[in-house]
Protein backbone atom coordinates (compact mmCIF):
# COMPACT_ATOMS: atom_id res chain seq x y z
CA UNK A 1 112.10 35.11 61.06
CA UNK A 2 111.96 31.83 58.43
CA UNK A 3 108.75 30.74 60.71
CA UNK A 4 107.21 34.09 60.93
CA UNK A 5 107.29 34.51 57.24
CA UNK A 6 106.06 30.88 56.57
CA UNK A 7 103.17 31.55 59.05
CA UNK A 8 102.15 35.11 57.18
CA UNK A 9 101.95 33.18 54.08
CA UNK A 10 99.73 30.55 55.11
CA UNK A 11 96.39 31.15 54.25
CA UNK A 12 93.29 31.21 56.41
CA UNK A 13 92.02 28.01 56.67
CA UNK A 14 95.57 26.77 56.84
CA UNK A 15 95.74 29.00 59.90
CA UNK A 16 92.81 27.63 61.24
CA UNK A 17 93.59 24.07 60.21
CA UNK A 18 96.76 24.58 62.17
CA UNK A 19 95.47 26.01 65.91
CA UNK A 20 92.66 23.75 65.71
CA UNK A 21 94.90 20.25 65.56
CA UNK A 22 97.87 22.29 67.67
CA UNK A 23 94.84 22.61 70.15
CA UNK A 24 93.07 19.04 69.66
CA UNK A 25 96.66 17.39 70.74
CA UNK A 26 97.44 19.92 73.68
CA UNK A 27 94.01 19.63 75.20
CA UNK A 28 94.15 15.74 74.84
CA UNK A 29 97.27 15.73 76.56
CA UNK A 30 95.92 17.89 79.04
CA UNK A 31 93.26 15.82 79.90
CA UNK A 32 95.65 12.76 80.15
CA UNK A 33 97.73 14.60 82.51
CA UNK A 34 95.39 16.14 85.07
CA UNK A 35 95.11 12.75 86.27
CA UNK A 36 98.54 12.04 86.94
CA UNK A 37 98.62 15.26 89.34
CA UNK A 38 95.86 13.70 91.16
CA UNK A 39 96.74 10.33 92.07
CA UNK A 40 97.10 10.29 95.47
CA UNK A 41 93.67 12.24 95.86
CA UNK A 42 91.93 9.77 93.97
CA UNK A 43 93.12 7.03 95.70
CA UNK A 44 92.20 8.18 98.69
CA UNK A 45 88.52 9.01 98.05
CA UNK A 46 88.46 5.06 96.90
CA UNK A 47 90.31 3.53 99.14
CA UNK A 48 92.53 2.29 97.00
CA UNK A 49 96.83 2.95 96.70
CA UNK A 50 98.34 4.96 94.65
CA UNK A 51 100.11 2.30 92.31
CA UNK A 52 96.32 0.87 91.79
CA UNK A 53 95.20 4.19 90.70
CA UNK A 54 98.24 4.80 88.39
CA UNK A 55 97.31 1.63 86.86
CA UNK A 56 94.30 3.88 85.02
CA UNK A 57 97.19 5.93 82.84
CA UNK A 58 98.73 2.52 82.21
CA UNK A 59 94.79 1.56 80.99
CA UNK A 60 94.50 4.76 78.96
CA UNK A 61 98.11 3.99 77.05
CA UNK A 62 97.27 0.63 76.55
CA UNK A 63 93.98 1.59 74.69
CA UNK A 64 95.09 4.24 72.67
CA UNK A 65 96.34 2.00 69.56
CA UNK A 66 92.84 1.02 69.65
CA UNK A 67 91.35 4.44 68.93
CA UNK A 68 94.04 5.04 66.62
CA UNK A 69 92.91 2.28 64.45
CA UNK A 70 89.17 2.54 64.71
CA UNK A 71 89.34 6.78 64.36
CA UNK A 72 91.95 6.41 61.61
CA UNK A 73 89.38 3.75 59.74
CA UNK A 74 86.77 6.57 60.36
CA UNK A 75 88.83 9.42 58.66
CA UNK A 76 90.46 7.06 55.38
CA UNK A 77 86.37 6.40 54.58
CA UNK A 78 84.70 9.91 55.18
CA UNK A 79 87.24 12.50 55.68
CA UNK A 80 89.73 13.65 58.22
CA UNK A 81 87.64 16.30 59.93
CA UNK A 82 83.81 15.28 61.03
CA UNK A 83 86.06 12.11 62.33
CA UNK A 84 88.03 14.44 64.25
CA UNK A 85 85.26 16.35 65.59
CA UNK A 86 83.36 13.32 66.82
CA UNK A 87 86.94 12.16 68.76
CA UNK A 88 87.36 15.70 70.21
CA UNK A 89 83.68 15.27 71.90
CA UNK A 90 83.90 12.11 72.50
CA UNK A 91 87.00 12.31 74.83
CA UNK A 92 85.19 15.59 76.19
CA UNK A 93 82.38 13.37 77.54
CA UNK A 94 84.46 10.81 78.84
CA UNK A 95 86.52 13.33 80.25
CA UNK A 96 83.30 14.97 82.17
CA UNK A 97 82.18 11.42 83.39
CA UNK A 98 84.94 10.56 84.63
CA UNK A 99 84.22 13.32 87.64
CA UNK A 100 81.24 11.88 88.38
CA UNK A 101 82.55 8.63 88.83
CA UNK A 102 80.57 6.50 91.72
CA UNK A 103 83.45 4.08 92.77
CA UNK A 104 86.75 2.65 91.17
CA UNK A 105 85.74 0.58 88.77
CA UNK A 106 83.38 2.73 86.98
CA UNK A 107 86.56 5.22 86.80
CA UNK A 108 89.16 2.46 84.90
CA UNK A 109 86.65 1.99 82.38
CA UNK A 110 85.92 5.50 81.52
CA UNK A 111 89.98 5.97 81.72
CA UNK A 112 89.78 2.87 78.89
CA UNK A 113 87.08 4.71 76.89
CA UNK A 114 89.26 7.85 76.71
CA UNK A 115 92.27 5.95 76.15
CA UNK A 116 90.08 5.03 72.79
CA UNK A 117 89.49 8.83 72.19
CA UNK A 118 93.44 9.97 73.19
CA UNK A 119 94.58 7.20 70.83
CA UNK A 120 92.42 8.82 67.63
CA UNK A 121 92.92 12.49 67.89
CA UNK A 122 96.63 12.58 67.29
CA UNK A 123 97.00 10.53 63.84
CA UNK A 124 93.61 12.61 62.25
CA UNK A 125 94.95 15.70 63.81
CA UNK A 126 98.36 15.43 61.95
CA UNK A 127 96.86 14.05 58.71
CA UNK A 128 94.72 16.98 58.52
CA UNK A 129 97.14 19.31 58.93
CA UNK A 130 100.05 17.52 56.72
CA UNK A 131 97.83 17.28 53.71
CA UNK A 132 96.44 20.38 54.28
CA UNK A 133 99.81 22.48 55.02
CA UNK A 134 101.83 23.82 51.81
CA UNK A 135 104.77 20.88 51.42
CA UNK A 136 107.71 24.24 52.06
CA UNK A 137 105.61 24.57 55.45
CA UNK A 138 105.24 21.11 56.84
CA UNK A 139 108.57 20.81 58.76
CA UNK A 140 107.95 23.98 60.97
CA UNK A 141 104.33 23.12 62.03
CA UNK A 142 105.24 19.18 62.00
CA UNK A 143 107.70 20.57 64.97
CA UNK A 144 105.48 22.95 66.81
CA UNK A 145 102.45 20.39 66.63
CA UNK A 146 103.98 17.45 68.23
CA UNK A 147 104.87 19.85 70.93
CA UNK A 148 101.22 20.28 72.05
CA UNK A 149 101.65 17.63 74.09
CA UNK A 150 104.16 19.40 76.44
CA UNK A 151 102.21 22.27 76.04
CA UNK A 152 99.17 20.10 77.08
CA UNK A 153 101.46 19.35 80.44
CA UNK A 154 101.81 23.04 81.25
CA UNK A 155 98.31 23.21 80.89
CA UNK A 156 97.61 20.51 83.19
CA UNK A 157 99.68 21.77 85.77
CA UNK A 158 98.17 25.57 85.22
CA UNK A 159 94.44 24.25 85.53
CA UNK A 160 95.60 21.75 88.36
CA UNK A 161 97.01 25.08 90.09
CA UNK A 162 93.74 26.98 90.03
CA UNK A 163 91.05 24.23 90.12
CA UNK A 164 92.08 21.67 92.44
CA UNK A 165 92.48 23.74 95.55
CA UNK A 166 89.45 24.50 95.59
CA UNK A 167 86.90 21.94 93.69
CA UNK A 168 89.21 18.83 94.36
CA UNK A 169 90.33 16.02 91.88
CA UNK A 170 86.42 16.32 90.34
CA UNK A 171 86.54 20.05 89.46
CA UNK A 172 89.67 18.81 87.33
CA UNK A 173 87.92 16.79 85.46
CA UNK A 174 84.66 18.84 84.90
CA UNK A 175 87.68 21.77 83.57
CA UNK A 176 88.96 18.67 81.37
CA UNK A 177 86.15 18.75 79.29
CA UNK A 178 86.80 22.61 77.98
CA UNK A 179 87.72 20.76 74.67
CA UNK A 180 84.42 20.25 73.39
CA UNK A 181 84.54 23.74 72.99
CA UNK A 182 86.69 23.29 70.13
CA UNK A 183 84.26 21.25 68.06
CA UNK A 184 82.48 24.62 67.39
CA UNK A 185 85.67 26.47 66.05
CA UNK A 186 86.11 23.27 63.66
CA UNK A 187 82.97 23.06 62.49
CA UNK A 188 82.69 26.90 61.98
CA UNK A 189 86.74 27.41 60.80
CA UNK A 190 88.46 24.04 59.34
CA UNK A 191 88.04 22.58 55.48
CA UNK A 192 88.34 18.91 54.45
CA UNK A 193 91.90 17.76 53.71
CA UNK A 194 92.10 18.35 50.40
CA UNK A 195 94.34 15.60 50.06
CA UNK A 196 91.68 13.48 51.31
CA UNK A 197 88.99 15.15 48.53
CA UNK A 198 91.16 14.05 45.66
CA UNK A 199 91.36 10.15 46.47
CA UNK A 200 88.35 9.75 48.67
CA UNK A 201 86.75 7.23 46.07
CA UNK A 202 89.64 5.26 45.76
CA UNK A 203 90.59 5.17 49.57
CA UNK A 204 86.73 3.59 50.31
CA UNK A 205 87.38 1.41 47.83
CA UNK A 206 90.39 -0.08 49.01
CA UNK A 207 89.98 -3.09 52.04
CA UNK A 208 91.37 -1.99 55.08
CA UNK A 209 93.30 -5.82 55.91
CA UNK A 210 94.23 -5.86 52.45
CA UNK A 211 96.28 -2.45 52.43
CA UNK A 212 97.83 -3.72 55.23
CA UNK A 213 99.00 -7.28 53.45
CA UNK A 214 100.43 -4.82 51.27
CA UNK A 215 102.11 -2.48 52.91
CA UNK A 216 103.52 -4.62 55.85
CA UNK A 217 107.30 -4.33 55.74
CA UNK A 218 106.11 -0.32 55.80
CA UNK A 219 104.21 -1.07 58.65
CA UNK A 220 106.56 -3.19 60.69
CA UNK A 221 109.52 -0.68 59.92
CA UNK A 222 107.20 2.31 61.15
CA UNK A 223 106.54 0.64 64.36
CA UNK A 224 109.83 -0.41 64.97
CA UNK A 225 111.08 3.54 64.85
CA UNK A 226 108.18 4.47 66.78
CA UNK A 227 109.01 2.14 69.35
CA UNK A 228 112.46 3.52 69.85
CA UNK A 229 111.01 7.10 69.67
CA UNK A 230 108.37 6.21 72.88
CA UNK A 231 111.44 4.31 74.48
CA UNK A 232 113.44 8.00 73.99
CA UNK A 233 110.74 9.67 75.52
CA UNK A 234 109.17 7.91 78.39
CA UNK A 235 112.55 6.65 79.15
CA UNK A 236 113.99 10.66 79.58
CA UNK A 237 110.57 11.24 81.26
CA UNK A 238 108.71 9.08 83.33
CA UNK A 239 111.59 7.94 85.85
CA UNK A 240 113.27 11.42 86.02
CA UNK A 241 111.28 12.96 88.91
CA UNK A 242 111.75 9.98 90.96
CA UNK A 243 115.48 9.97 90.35
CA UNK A 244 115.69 13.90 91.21
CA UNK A 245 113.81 13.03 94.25
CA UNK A 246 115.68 9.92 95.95
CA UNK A 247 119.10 10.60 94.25
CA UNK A 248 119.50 13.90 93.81
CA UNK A 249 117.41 15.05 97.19
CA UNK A 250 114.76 17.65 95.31
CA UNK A 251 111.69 18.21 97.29
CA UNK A 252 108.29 18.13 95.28
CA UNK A 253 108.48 21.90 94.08
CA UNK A 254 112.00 21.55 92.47
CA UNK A 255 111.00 18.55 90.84
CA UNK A 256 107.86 20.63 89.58
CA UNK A 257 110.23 23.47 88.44
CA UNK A 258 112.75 21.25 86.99
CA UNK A 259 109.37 19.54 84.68
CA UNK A 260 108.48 22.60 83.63
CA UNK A 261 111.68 24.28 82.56
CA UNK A 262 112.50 21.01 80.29
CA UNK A 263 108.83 21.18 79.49
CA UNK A 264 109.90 24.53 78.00
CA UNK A 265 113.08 23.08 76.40
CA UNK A 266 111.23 20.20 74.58
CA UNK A 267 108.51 22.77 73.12
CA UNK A 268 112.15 24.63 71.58
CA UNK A 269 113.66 21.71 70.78
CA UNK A 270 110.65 20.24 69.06
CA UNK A 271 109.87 23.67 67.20
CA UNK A 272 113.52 24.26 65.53
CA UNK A 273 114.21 20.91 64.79
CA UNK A 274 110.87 20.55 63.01
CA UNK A 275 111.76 23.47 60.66
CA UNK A 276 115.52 22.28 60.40
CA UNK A 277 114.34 18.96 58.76
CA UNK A 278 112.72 21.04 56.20
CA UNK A 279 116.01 21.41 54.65
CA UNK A 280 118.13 18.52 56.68
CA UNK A 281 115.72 16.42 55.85
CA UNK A 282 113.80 14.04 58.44
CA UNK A 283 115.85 11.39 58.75
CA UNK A 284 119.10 13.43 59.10
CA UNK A 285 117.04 15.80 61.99
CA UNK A 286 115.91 12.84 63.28
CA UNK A 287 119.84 11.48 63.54
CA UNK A 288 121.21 14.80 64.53
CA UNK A 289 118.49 14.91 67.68
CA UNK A 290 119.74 11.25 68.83
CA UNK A 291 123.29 11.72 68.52
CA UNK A 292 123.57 14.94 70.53
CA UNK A 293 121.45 13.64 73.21
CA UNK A 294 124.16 10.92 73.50
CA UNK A 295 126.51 14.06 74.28
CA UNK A 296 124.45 15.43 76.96
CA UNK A 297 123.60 12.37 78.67
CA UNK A 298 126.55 13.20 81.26
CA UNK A 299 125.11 16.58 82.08
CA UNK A 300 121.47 15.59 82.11
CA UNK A 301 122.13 12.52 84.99
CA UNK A 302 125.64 12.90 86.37
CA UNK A 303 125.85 17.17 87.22
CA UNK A 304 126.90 17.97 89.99
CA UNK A 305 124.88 21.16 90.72
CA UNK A 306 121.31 21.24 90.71
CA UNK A 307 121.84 24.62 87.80
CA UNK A 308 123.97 22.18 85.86
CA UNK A 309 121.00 19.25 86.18
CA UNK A 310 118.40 21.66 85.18
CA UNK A 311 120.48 22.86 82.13
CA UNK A 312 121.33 19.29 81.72
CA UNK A 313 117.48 18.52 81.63
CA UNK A 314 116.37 21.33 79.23
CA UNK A 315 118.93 20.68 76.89
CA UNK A 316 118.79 16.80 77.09
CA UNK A 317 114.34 17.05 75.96
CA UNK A 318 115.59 19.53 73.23
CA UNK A 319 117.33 17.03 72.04
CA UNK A 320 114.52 14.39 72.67
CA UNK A 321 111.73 16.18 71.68
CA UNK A 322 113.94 18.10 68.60
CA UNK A 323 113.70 14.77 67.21
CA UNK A 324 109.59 14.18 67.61
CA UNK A 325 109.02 17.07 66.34
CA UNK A 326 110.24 15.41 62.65
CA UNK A 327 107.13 12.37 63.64
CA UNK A 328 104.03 13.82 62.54
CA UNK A 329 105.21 14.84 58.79
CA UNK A 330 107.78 11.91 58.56
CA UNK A 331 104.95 9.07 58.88
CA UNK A 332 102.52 11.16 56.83
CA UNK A 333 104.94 11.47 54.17
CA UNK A 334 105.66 7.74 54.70
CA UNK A 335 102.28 6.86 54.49
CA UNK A 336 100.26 5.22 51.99
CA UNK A 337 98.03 8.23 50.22
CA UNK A 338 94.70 5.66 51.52
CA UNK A 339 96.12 4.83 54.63
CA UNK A 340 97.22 8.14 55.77
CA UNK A 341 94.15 8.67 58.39
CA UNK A 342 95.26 5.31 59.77
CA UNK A 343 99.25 4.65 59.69
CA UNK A 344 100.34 7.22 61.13
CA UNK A 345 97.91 7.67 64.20
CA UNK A 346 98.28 3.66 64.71
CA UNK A 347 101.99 2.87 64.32
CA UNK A 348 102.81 5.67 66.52
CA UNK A 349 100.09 4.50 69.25
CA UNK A 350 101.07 0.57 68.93
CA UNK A 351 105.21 2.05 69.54
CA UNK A 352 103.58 3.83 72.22
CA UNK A 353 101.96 0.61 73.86
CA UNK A 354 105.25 -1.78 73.00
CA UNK A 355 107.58 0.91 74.90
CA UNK A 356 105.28 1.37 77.78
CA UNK A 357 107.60 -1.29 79.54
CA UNK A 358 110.56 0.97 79.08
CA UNK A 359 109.93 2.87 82.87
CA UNK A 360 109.58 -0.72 84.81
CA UNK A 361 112.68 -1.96 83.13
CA UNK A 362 114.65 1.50 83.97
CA UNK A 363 113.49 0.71 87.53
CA UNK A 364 114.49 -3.28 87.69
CA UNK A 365 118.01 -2.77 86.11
CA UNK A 366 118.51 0.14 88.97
CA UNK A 367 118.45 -2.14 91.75
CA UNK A 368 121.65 -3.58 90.11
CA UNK A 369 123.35 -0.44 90.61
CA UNK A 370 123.09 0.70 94.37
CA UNK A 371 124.12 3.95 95.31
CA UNK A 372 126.75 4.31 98.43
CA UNK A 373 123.36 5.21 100.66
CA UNK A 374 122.17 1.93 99.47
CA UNK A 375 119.63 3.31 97.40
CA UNK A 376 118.84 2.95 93.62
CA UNK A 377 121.13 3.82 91.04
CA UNK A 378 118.81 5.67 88.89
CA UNK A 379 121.54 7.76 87.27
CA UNK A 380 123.67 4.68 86.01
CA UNK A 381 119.93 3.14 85.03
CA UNK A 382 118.68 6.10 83.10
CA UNK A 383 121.52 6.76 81.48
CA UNK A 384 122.50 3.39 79.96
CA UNK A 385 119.23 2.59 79.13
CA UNK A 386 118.74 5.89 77.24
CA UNK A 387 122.45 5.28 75.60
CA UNK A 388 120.85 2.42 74.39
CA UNK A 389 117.60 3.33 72.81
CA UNK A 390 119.36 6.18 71.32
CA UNK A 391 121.97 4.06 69.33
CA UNK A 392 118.70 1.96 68.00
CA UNK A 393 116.86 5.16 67.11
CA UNK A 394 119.78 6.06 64.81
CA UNK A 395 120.21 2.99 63.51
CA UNK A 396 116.52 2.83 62.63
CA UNK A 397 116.49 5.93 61.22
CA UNK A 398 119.09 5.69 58.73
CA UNK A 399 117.97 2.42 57.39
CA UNK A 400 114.94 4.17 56.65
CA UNK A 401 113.59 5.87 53.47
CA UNK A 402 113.03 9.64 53.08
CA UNK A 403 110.40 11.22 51.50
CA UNK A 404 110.70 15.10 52.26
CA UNK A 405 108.42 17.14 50.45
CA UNK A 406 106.63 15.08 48.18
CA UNK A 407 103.18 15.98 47.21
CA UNK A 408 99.80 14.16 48.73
C-alpha cells in the first residue's frame, strides 16, 4: 500500500522519468541476454564451439566499464538525458548489426561496441532517476529499478520463445533493437535532472582526473563493495544451471523453470528491500540481505527435493537481489554532486569486470570436491564460495558511510 501511495504522489514527469530508465535497463539486459539463449545456434552457423562463442558475453562485460566512463563523462558535461538517449540508440544499432553479421569476427566486435553501450545506460539511467525522484521515494524505485535487469531476462526468454523458432538466432537480434523505440518516449516524456540543472556550470568546470585525485579513497571503497555485490550475484547465478543439471539431474526445461521462478523471487526481493532501506537505511538493508542469504544457503544447494531447491532458489535471489536493489540510490547518494553521471555507472561496471572471474573460480575449486559419481562438487563449491563473498559484503558494508536521504 506504502508503494502504491508513493507512486500516486509522484508527479508526471517523475512517472515518466521512472518507466523510461526502469525500461532503458530491462531492454539492455534483454538485449545482453538473447544472446546467451543462442549460443549453440550461433556457433554453429560459424563453425565455431560454443565456449568460443560465449567468449562474446565475456567481451561485452569486459567493455562495459568502458561505456560507463565515457557515457557518464557525457552526462556530468551536458545533462543526464540527451546522453542517455544517444546510449539507448546506440546499443539499438549495434544490437540490429549484430544480425547481420557476415562471419565471427565481425560479430565479437559489434558484441564489444555494445558492451560500450550496456556499460553507459545503467549509471545515467539511475542518476536520472535518483536526482529526479522525491528523496521519501528513492528507496522503493532504487529497488524496483535494479530489478529491470531480471525483468530484462524474462524478456529475453519471452522474445526468444516467439522469435527464434521461427526467424532463427538473427530474428533475435533484429527484435533486440525494439529499444530505439524508447528514444521517442524520452524525447517526447522525460525532463533534465534537475539536480543536474542546478550545478551544471560547476560540474563542466571541474577536470574529470582531478575529481578523481580527490575523491579516490571514495572511489576505491565503492569498487571494492561493488565487487563483492557482482561476486554475490554471478556467483548465485551463472554456475547454478550447470549444477542443477549435472548434480541435481534437471533436464533443460526444469532448469528453465527453476531461472524463471528465482527470476521472479529476485524482482520481490529487490522491490521490498529497496523500500525497506528507506527507513533501515542502505547499509543496514544491504547487511540484512547478506546475512539471511547465509541462512538459506543450506536450502538453496543442499535440498533434498527438487520443491525444496526451487524454494531454496527463490528465496536465496530474494535475498541476493533484496540487497541490489539498495545499489542504484546508495552510490548516487554516495556520489560526488559532479561526479554523479560517472561514479556510479563506472564503479559498479569496473566491480562488474573484477568479479567476472568469480564463475571460473566456482568451477576450479569444484574439482576439489568430487561427488560419489565422480563428478563435480558444485554444491560444496557454490556454497562456500558464496559463504565467503557474503561475509566480505557485510563487512564492506558496515565499514561504509550512509547517506540516506540527503538532498542533490
Amino acid at each position: 500500500m506504502e508503494a502504491i501511495r508513493l507512486f500516486k504522489a509522484l508527479t508526471r514527469d517523475e512517472r515518466n522519468t521512472f518507466v523510461a530508465c526502469f525500461l532503458g535497463w530491462a531492454l539492455d539486459a534483454l538485449d545482453f541476454f538473447l544472446l546467451t539463449f543462442v549460443f549453440s545456434g550461433v556457433a554453429q552457423e560459424f563453425g565455431k564451439t560454443v565456449p568460443e562463442v560465449a567468449f562474446a558475453s565475456m567481451l561485452t562485460l569486459m567493455f562495459r566499464p568502458l561505456g560507463a566512463l565515457l557515457f557518464g563523462f557525457l552526462g556530468d558535461r551536458f545533462g543526464r538525458r540527451i546522453p542517455l538517449m544517444i546510449d539507448i540508440i546506440f546499443y539499438s544499432v549495434i544490437e540490429l548489426l549484430t544480425a547481420f553479421s557476415p562471419n565471427f569476427t565481425i560479430f565479437l566486435i559489434l558484441r564489444v561496441l555494445f558492451g560500450i553501450g550496456m556499460g553507459g545506460e545503467w549509471g545515467l539511467g539511475a542518476s536520472l532517476l535518483m536526482e529526479t525522484l522525491p528523496a521519501k521515494a528513492r528507496g522503493l524505485f532504487s529497488g524496483i529499478l535494479q530489478q529491470g535487469y531480471a525483468f530484462g531476462f524474462l524478456l529475453a526468454a519471452l522474445v526468444y520463445w516467439l522469435v527464434f523458432p521461427h526467424f532463427g538466432w538473427r530474428g533475435l537480434f533484429v527484435a533486440g533493437a525494439m529499444p530505439a523505440l524508447l528514444v521517442i518516449f524520452v524525447r517526447a516524456r522525460v525532463p533534465e535532472s534537475p539536480a543536474w540543472e542546478r550545478q551544471k556550470v560547476r560540474a563542466a568546470k571541474v577536470p574529470l582526473a582531478r575529481m578523481f585525485r580527490q575523491h579516490w579513497r571514495l572511489f576505491l571503497y565503492a569498487i571494492l563493495l561493488m565487487t563483492a555485490f557482482n561476486c554475490m550475484s554471478h556467483g548465485t547465478q551463472d554456475l547454478y544451471p550447470t549444477f542443477l543439471q549435472k548434480q541435481c539431474g534437471l533436464d533443460v526445461s526444469q532448469v528453465r523453470n527453476v531461472s524463471i521462478i528465482y527470476s521472479l523471487g529476485a524482482i520481490c526481493g529487490g522491490t521490498l528491500f529497496g523500500a525497506l532501506s528507506q527507513t533501515w537505511g542502505r547499509r543496514r538493508s544491504i547487511i540484512a540481505g547478506a546475512a539471511l542469504g547465509i541462512l538459506l544457503i543450506p536450502a538453496w544447494i543442499f535440498s533434498p527435493s527438487l520443491g525444496m531447491l526451487i524454494a531454496g532458489g527463490f528465496g536465496m535471489q530474494f535475498m541476493v537481489q533484496g540487497a541490489w536493489g539498495v545499489v542504484p540510490v546508495h552510490l548516487n547518494e554516495l556520489s560526488p554532486p559532479e561526479l554523479r553521471g560517472t561514479f556510479p555507472g563506472f564503479v559498479y561496471q569496473l566491480g562488474n569486470l573484477f568479479a567476472a572471474p568469480i564463475a571460473v573460480l566456482e568451477a576450479k575449486l569444484a574439482e576439489s570436491f568430487p561427488t560419489a559419481t565422480g563428478g563435480a562438487g558444485y554444491a560444496t563449491s557454490l556454497a562456500l564460495v558464496t559463504l565467503a563473498v557474503f561475509i566480505a559484503l557485510i563487512a564492506l558494508a558496515a565499514a561504509g558511510r550512509e547517506a540516506r536521504g540527503i538532498e542533490f
